[in-house]
C-alpha atoms as a PDB file:
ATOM      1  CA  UNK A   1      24.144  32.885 -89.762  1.00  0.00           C
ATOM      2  CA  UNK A   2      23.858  36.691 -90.088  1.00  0.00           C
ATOM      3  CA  UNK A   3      21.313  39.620 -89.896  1.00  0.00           C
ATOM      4  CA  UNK A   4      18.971  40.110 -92.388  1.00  0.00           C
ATOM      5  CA  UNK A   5      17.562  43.377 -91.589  1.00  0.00           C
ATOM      6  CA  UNK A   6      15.142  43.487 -94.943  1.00  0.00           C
ATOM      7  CA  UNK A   7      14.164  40.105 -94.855  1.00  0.00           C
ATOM      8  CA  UNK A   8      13.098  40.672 -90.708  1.00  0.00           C
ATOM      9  CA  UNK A   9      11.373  43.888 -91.985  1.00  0.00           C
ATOM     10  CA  UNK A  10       9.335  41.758 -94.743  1.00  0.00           C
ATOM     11  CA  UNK A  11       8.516  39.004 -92.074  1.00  0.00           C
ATOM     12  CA  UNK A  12       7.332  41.090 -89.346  1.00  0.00           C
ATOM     13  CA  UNK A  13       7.028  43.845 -91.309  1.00  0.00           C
ATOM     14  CA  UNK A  14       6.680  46.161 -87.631  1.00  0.00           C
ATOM     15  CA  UNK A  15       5.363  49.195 -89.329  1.00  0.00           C
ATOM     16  CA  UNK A  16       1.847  47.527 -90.174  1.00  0.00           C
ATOM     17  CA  UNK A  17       0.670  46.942 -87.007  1.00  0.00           C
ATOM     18  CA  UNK A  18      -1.445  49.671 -85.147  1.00  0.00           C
ATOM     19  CA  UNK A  19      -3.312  49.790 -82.131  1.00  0.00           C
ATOM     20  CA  UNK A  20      -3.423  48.771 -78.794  1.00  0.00           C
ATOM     21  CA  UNK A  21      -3.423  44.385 -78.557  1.00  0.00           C
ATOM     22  CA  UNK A  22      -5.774  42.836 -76.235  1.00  0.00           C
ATOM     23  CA  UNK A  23      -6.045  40.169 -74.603  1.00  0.00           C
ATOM     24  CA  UNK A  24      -7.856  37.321 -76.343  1.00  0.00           C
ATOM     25  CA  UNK A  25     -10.607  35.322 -74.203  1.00  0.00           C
ATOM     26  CA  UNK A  26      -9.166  32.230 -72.413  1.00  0.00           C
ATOM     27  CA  UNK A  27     -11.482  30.175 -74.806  1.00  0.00           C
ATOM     28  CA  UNK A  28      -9.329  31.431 -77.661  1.00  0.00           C
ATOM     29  CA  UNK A  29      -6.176  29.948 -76.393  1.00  0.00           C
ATOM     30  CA  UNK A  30      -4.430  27.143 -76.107  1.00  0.00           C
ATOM     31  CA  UNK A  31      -4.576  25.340 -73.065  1.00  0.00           C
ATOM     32  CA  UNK A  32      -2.186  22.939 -71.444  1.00  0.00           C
ATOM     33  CA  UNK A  33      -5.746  20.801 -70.124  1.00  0.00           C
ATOM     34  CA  UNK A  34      -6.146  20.390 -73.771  1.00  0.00           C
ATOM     35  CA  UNK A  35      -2.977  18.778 -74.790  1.00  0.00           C
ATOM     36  CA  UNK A  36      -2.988  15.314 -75.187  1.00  0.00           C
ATOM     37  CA  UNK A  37      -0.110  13.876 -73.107  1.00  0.00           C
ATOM     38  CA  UNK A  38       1.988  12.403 -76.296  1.00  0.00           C
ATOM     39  CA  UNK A  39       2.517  15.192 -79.185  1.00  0.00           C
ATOM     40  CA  UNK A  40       4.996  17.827 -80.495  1.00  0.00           C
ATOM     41  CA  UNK A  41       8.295  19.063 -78.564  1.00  0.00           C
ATOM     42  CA  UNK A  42       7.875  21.864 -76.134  1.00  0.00           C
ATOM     43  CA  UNK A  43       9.957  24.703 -75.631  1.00  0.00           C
ATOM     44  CA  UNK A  44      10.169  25.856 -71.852  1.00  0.00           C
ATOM     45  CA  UNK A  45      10.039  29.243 -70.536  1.00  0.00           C
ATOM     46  CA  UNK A  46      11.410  30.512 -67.448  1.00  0.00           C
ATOM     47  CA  UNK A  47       7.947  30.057 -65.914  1.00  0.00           C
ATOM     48  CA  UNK A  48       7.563  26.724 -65.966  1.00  0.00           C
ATOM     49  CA  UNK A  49      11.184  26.023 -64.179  1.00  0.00           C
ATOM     50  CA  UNK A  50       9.928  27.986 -61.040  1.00  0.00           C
ATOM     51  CA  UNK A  51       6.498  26.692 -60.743  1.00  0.00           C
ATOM     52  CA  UNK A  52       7.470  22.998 -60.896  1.00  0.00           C
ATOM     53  CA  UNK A  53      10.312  23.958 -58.114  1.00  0.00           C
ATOM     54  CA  UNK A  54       7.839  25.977 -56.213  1.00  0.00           C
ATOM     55  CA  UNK A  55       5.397  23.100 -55.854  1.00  0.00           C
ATOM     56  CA  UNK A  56       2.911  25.232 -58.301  1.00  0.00           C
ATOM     57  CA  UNK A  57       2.638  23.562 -61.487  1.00  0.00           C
ATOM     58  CA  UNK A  58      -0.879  22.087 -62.870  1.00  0.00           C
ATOM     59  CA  UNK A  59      -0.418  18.026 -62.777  1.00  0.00           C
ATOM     60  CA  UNK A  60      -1.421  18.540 -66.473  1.00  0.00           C
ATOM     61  CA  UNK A  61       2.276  20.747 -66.922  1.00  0.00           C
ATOM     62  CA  UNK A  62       3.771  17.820 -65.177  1.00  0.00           C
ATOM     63  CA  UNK A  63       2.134  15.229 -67.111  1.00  0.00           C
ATOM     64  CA  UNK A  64       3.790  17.245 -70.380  1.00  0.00           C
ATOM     65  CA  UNK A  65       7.011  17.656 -68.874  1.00  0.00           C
ATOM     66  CA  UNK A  66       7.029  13.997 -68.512  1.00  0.00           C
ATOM     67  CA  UNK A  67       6.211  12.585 -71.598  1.00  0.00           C
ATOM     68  CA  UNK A  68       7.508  15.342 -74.072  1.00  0.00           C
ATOM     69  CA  UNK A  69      10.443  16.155 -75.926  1.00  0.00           C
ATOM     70  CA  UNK A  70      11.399  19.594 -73.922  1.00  0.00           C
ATOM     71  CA  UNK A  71      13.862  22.028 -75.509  1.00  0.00           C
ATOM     72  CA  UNK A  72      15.862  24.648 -73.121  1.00  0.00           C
ATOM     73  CA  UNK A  73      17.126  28.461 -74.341  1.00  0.00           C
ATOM     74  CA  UNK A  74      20.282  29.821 -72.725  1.00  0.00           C
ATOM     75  CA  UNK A  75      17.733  32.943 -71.965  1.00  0.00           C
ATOM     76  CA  UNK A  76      16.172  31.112 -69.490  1.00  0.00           C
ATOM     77  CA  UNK A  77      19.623  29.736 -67.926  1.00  0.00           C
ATOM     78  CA  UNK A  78      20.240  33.125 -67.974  1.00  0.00           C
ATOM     79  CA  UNK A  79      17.099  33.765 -65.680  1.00  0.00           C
ATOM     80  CA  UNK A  80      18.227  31.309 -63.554  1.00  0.00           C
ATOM     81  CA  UNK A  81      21.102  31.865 -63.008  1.00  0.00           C
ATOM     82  CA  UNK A  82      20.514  35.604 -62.074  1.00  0.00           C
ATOM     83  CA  UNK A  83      19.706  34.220 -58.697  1.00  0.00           C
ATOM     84  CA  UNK A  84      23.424  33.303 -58.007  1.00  0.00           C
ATOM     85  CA  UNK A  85      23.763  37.154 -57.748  1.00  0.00           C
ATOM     86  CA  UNK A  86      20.482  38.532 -56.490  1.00  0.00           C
ATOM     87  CA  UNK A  87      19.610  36.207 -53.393  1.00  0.00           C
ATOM     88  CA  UNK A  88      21.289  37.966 -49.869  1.00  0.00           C
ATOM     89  CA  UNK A  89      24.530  35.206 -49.022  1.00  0.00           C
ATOM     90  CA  UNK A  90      22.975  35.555 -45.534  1.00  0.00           C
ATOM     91  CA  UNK A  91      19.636  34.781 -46.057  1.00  0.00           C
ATOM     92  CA  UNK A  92      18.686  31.376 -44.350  1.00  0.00           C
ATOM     93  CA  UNK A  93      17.146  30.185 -47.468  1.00  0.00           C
ATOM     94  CA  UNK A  94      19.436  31.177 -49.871  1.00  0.00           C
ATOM     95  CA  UNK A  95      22.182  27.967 -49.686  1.00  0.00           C
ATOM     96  CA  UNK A  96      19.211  25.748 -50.084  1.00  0.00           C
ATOM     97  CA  UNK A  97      17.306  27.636 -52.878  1.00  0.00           C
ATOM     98  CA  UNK A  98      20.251  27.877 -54.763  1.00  0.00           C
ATOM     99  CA  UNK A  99      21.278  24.213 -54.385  1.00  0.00           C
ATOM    100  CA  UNK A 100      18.269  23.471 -56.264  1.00  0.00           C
ATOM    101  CA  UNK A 101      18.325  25.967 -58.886  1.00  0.00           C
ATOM    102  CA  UNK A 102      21.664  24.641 -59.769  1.00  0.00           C
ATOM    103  CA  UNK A 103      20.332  20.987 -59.822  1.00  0.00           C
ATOM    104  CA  UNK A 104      17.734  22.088 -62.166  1.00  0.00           C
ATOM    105  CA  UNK A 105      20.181  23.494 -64.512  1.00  0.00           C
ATOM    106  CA  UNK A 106      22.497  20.229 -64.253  1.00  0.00           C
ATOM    107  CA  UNK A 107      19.606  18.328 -65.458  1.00  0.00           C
ATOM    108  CA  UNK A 108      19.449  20.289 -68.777  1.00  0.00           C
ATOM    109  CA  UNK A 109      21.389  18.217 -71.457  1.00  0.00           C
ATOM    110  CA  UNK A 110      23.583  19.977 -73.461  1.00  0.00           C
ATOM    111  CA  UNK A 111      22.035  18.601 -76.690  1.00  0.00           C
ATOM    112  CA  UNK A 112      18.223  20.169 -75.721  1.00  0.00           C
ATOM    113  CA  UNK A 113      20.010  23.757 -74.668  1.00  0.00           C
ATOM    114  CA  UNK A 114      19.733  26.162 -77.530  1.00  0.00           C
ATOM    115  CA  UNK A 115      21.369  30.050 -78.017  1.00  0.00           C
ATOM    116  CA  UNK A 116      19.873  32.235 -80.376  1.00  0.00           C
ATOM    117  CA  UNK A 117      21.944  32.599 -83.476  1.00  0.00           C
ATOM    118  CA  UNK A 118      22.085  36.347 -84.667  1.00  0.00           C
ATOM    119  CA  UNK A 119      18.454  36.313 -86.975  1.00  0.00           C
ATOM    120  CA  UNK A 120      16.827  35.421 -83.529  1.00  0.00           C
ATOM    121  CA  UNK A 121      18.175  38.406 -81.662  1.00  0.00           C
ATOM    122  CA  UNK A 122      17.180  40.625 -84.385  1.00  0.00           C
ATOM    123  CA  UNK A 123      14.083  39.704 -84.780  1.00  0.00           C
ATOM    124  CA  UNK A 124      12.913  39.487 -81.117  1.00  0.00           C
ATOM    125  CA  UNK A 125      14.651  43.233 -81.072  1.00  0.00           C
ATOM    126  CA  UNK A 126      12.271  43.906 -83.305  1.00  0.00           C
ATOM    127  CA  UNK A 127       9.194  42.160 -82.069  1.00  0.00           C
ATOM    128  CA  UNK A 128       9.817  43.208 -78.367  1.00  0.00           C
ATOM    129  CA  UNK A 129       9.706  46.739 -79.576  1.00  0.00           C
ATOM    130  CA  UNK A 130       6.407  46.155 -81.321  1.00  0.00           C
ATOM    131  CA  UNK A 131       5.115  44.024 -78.349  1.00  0.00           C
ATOM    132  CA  UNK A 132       6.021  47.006 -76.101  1.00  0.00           C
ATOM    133  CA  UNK A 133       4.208  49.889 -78.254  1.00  0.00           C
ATOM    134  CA  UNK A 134       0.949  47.694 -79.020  1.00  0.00           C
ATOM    135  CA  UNK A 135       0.953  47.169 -75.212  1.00  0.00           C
ATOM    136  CA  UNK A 136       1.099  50.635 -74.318  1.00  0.00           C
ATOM    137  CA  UNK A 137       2.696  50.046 -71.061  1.00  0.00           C
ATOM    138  CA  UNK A 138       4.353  52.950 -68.930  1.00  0.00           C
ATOM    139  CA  UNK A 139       8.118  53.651 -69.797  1.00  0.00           C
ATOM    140  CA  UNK A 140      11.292  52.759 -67.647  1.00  0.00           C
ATOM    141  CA  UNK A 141       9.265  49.768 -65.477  1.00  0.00           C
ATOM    142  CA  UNK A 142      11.187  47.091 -67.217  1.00  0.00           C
ATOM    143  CA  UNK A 143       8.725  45.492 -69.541  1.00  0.00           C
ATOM    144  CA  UNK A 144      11.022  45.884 -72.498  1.00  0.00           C
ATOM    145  CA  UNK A 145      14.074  43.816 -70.925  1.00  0.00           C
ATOM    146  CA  UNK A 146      11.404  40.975 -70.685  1.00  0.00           C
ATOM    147  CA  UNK A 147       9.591  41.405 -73.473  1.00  0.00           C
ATOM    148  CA  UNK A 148      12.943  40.596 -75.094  1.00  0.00           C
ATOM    149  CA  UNK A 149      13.252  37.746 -73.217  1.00  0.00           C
ATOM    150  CA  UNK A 150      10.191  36.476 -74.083  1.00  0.00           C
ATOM    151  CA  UNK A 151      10.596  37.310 -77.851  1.00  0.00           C
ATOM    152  CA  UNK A 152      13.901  35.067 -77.737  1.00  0.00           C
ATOM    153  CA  UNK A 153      11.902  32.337 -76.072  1.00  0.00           C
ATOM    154  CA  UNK A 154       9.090  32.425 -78.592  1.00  0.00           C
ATOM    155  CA  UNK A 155      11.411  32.918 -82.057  1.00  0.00           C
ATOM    156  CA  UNK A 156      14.092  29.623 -80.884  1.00  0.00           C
ATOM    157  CA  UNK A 157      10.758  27.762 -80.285  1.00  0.00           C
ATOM    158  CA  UNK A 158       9.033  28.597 -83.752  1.00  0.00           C
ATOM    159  CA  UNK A 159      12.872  27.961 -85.425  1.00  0.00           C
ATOM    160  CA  UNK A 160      12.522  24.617 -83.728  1.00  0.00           C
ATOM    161  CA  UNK A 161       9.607  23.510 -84.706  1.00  0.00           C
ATOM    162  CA  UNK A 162       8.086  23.719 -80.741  1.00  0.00           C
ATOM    163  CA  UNK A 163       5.337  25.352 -78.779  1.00  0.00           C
ATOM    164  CA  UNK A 164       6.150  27.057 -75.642  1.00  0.00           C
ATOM    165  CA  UNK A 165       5.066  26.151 -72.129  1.00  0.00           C
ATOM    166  CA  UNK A 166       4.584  28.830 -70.537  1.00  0.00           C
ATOM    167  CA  UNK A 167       2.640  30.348 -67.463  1.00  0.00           C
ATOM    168  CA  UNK A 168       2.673  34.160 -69.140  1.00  0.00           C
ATOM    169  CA  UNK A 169      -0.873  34.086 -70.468  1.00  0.00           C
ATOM    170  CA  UNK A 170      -0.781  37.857 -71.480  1.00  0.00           C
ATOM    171  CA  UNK A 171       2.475  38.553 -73.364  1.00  0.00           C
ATOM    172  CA  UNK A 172       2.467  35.504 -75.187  1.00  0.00           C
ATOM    173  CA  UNK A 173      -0.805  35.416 -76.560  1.00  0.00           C
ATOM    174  CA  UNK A 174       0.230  39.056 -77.893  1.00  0.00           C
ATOM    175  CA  UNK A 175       3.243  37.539 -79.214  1.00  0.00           C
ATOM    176  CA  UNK A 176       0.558  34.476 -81.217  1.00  0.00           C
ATOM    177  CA  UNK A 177      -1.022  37.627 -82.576  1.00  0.00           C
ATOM    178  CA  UNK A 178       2.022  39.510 -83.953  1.00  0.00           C
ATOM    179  CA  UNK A 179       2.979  36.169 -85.221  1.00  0.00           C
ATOM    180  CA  UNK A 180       0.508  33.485 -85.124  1.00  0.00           C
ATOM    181  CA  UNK A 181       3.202  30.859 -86.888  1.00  0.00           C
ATOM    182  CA  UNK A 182       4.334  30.636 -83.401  1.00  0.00           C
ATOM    183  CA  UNK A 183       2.369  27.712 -81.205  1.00  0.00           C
ATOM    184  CA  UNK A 184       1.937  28.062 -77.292  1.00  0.00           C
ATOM    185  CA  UNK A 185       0.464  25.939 -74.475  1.00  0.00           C
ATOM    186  CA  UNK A 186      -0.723  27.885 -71.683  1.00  0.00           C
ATOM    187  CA  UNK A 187      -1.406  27.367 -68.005  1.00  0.00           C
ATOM    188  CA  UNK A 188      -2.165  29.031 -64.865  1.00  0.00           C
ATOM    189  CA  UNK A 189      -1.541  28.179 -61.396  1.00  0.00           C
ATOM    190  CA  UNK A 190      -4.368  28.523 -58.809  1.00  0.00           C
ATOM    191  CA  UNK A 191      -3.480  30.094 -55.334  1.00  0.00           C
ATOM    192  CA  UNK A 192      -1.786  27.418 -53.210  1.00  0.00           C
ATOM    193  CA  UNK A 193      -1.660  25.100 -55.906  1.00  0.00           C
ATOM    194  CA  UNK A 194       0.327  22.098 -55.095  1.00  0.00           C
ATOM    195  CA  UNK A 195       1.324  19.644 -57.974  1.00  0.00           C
ATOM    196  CA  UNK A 196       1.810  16.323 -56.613  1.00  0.00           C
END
């Protein structure tokens, strides 16, 4: 499948929205707490892989993880696997956190991991660029690399049908405003959380 560029222009049509976004009130979002353990596929961002290896996820995230169909995007293999080339060879931790990094990313079948086809990448082009100005976050700190990362995350799992789990409250509750046809379960971790 190609590039549309009209038909992306009339969907997200970019130059109507003006303004600065803000943040909604937790109240006004969807929380994983509320989720009833048996519904609709979820979509996992890169979040929720690092909690649940760093011991951080909710039991309610678990609970999900357990008895939901989850979906995987090669952008979040992609921030996995940046690790292979960032952690120090001679750190004493390294071996072992990157023994179980890679047996995370064994665990993904093939049939649940999903690329972007060329629409996608257009699109979140296009809707990382309008996350970024409605933001209005300082230039060249590297919150447009991940807000297209995120906008990836959130098109593949609005093509698919799926909400995203995800721990980033703020950018993707802007991204439910931009496009609210896009579902999302939220969570936060509490300092020294432990899931069990």
């Amino acid at each position: 499948m190609g590039f549309d560029l009209p038909e992306a222009l009339r969907s997200l049509k970019p130059q109507k929205h003006a303004g600065t976004l803000e943040r909604r009130r937790d109240g006004d979002l969807p929380w994983v707490a509320d989720e009833p353990a048996i519904g609709g596929a979820l979509f996992l961002d890169t979040s929720v892989y690092l909690d649940v290896l760093q011991g951080r996820s909710p039991v309610e995230v678990d609970t999900l993880l357990t008895y939901r169909l989850c979906h995987h995007s090669v952008v979040c293999l992609s921030e996995l696997t940046h690790a292979f080339g960032r952690l120090d060879p001679k750190h004493a931790s390294t071996k072992t956190v990157l023994e179980t990094v890679a047996a995370t990313i064994e665990d993904i079948p093939d049939h649940r991991l999903h690329a972007p086809d060329a629409a996608i990448w257009g699109q979140a082009g296009m809707l990382a660029g309008l996350l970024f100005r409605l933001s209005n976050l300082p230039k060249g700190e590297g919150h447009e690399r991940r807000f297209i990362n995120d906008a990836l995350v959130f098109l593949q799992a609005r093509q698919l049908g799926a909400s995203v789990l995800t721990g980033n409250v703020r950018d993707f509750d802007f991204l439910t405003q931009i496009v609210p046809t896009g579902r999302i379960v939220l969570y936060r971790n509490l300092p020294g959380q432990r899931s069990s």
